[in-house]
Protein backbone atom coordinates (compact mmCIF):
# COMPACT_ATOMS: atom_id res chain seq x y z
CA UNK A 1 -23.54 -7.15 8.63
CA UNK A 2 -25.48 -3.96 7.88
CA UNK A 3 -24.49 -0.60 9.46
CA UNK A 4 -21.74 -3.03 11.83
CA UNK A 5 -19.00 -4.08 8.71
CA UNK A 6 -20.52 -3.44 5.74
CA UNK A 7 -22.78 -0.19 4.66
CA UNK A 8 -24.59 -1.79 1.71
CA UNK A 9 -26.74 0.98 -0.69
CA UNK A 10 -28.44 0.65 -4.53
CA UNK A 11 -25.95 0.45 -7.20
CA UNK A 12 -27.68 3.31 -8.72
CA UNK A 13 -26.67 5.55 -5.10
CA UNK A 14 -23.33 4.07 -4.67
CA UNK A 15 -22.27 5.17 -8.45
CA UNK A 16 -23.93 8.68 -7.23
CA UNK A 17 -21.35 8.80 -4.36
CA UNK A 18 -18.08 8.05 -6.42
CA UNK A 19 -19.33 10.77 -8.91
CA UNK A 20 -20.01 13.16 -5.94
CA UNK A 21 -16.20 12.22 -4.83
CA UNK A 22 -17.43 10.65 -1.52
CA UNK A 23 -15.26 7.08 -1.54
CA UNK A 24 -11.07 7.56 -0.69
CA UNK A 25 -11.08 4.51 -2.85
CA UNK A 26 -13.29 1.93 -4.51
CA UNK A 27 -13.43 -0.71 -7.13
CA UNK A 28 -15.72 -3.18 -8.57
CA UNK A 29 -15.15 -7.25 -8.03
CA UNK A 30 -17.50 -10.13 -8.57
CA UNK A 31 -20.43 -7.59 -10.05
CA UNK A 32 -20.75 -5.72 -6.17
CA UNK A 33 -18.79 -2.68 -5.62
CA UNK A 34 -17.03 -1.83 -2.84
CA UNK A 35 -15.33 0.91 -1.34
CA UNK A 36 -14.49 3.32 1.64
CA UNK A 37 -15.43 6.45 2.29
CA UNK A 38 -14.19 9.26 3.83
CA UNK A 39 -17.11 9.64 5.80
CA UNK A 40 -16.58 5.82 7.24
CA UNK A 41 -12.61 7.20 7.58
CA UNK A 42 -14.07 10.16 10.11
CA UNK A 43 -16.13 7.92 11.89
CA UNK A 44 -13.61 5.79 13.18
CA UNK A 45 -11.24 8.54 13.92
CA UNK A 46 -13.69 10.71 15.54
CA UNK A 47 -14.85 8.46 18.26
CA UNK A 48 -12.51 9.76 20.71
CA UNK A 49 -11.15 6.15 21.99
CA UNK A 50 -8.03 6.16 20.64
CA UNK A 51 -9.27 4.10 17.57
CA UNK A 52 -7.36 4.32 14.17
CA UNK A 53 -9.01 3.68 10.56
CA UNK A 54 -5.96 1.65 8.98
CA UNK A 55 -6.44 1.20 4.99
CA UNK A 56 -4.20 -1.36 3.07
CA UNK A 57 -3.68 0.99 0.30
CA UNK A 58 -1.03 1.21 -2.87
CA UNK A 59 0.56 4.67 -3.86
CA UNK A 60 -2.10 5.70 -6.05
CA UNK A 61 -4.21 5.86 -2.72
CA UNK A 62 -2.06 7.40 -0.78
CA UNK A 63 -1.65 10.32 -3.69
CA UNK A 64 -5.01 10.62 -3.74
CA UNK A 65 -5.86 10.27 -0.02
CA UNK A 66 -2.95 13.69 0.57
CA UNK A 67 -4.31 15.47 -2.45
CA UNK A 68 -8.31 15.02 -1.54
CA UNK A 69 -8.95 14.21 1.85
CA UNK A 70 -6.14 16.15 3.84
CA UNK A 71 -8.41 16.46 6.81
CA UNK A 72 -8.46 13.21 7.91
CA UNK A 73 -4.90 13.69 8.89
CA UNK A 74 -3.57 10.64 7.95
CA UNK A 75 -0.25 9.01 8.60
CA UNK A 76 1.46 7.09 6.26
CA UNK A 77 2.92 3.73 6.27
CA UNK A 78 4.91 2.06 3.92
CA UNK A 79 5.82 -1.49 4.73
CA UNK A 80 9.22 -2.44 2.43
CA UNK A 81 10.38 -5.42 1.81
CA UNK A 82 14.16 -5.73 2.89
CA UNK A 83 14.77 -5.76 -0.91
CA UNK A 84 13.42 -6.48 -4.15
CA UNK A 85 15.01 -9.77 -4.87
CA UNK A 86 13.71 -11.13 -1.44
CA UNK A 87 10.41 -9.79 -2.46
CA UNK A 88 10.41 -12.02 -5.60
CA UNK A 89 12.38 -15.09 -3.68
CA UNK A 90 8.81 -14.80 -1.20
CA UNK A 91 5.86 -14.69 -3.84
CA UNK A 92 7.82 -17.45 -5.77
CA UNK A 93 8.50 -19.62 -2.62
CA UNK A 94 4.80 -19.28 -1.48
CA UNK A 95 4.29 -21.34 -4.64
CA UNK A 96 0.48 -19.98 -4.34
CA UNK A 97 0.63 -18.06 -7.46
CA UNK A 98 0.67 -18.12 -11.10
CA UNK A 99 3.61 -16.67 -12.72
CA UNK A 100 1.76 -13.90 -14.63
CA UNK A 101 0.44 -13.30 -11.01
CA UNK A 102 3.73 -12.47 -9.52
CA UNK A 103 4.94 -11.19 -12.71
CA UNK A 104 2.11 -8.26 -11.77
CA UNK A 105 2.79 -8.41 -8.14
CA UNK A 106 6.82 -7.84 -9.22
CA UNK A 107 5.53 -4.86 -11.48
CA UNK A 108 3.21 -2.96 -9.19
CA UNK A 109 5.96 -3.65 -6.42
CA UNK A 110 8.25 -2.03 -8.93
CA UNK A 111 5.97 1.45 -8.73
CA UNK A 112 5.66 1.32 -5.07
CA UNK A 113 9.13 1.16 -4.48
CA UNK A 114 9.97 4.31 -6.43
CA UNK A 115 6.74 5.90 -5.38
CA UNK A 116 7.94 5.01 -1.37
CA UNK A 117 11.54 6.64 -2.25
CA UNK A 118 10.15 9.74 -2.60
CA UNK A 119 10.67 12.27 -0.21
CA UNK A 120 7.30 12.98 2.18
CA UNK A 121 5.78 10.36 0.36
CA UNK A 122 5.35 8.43 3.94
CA UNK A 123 5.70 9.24 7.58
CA UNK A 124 7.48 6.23 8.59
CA UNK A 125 8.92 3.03 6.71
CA UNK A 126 9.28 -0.79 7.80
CA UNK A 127 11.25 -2.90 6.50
CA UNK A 128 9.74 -6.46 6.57
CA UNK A 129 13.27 -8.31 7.19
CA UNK A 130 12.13 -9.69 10.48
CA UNK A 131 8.30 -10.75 10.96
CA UNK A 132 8.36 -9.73 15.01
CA UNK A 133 10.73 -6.77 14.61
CA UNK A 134 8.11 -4.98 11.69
CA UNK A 135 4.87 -5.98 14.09
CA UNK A 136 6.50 -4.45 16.60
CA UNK A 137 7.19 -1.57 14.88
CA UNK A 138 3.88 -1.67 13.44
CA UNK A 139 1.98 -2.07 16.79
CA UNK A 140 3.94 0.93 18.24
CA UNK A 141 2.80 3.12 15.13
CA UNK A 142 -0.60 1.97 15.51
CA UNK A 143 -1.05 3.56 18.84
CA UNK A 144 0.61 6.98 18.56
CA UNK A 145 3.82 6.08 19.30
CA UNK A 146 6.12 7.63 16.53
CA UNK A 147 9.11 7.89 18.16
CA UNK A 148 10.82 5.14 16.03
CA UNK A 149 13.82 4.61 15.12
CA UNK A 150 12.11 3.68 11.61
CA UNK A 151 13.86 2.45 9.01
CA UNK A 152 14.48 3.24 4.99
CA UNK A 153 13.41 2.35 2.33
CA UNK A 154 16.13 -0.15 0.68
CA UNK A 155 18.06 1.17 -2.32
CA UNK A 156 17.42 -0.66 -6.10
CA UNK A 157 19.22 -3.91 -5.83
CA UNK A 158 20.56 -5.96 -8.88
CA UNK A 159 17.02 -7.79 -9.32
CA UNK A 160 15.12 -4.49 -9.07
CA UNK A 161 17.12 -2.41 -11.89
CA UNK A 162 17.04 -5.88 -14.11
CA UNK A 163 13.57 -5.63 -13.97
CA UNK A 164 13.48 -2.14 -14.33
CA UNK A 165 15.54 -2.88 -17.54
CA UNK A 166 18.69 -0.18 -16.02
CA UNK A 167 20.27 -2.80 -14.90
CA UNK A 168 22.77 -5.98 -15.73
CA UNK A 169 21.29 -7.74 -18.66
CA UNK A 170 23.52 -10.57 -18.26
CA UNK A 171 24.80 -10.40 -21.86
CA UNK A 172 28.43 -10.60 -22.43
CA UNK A 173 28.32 -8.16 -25.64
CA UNK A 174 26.53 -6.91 -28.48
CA UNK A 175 26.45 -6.86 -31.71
CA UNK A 176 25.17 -4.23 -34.57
């Protein structure tokens, strides 16, 4: 819906606003391009009703949200899972995906992970172990409430360094 959910403008004005560094993020899909924009970001905020812009963004986002749009004051989120082998036991159980799909999911999860263990990369970190504990976690985050305890991010399990390729190969020896 115009102006309500959706801002729509020419393609011709919308490639005009990326160049002029207007959109926190955006991306082509389908032909249309979407995106957000900072602007839309302050909007929300601004209102004064205690409403929150939340983005579901990946760590290139987030570096490029703290590096170019400071102002909005943003806190950081970084929902883990409670390790990387339960990650990859989920996507494969959902039995929604392809394998090269989860295969990509797996790798980009890979990045995030090490991008998340960095120090100030996030304000506060859930670990998805229980559904009801992260919402409610989650909810209290949403309105102000940072008082935690929040938790950390997990360390590399086996399945995570495997994948990495610094961890067990499962090969009994080698050979030159």
């Amino acid at each position: 819906m115009q102006d309500k959910s959706y801002h729509f403008v020419s393609r011709a004005e919308f490639e005009q606003r990326v160049k002029n560094g207007e959109f926190l993020e955006h991306a082509e899909f389908g032909g249309n391009l979407y995106g957000t924009t900072a602007q839309a970001v302050r909007d929300v905020n601004g209102k004064g009703d205690g409403r929150r812009a939340i983005l579901d963004i990946d760590a290139q986002g987030v570096r490029l949200i703290k590096e170019n749009h400071p102002d909005l004051n943003p806190l950081f989120v970084f929902i883990s899972p409670p390790t990387f082998a339960t990650l990859q036991e989920r996507l494969e159980g959902r039995a929604t995906d392809t394998a090269d799909a989860i295969d990509h999911r797996l790798r980009m999860a890979l990045e995030e992970l090490a991008f998340a263990r960095m120090p100030g990369s996030f304000d506060c970190v859930i670990v998805n172990k229980d559904l009801d504990n992260a919402y409610a976690k989650l909810r209290a985050v949403v309105h102000d409430d940072l008082s935690g305890p929040f938790d950390q991010v997990p360390p590399e399990d086996d399945a995570e360094k495997l994948r990495r390729g610094s961890g067990p190969t499962g090969r009994e020896g080698s050979s030159s």
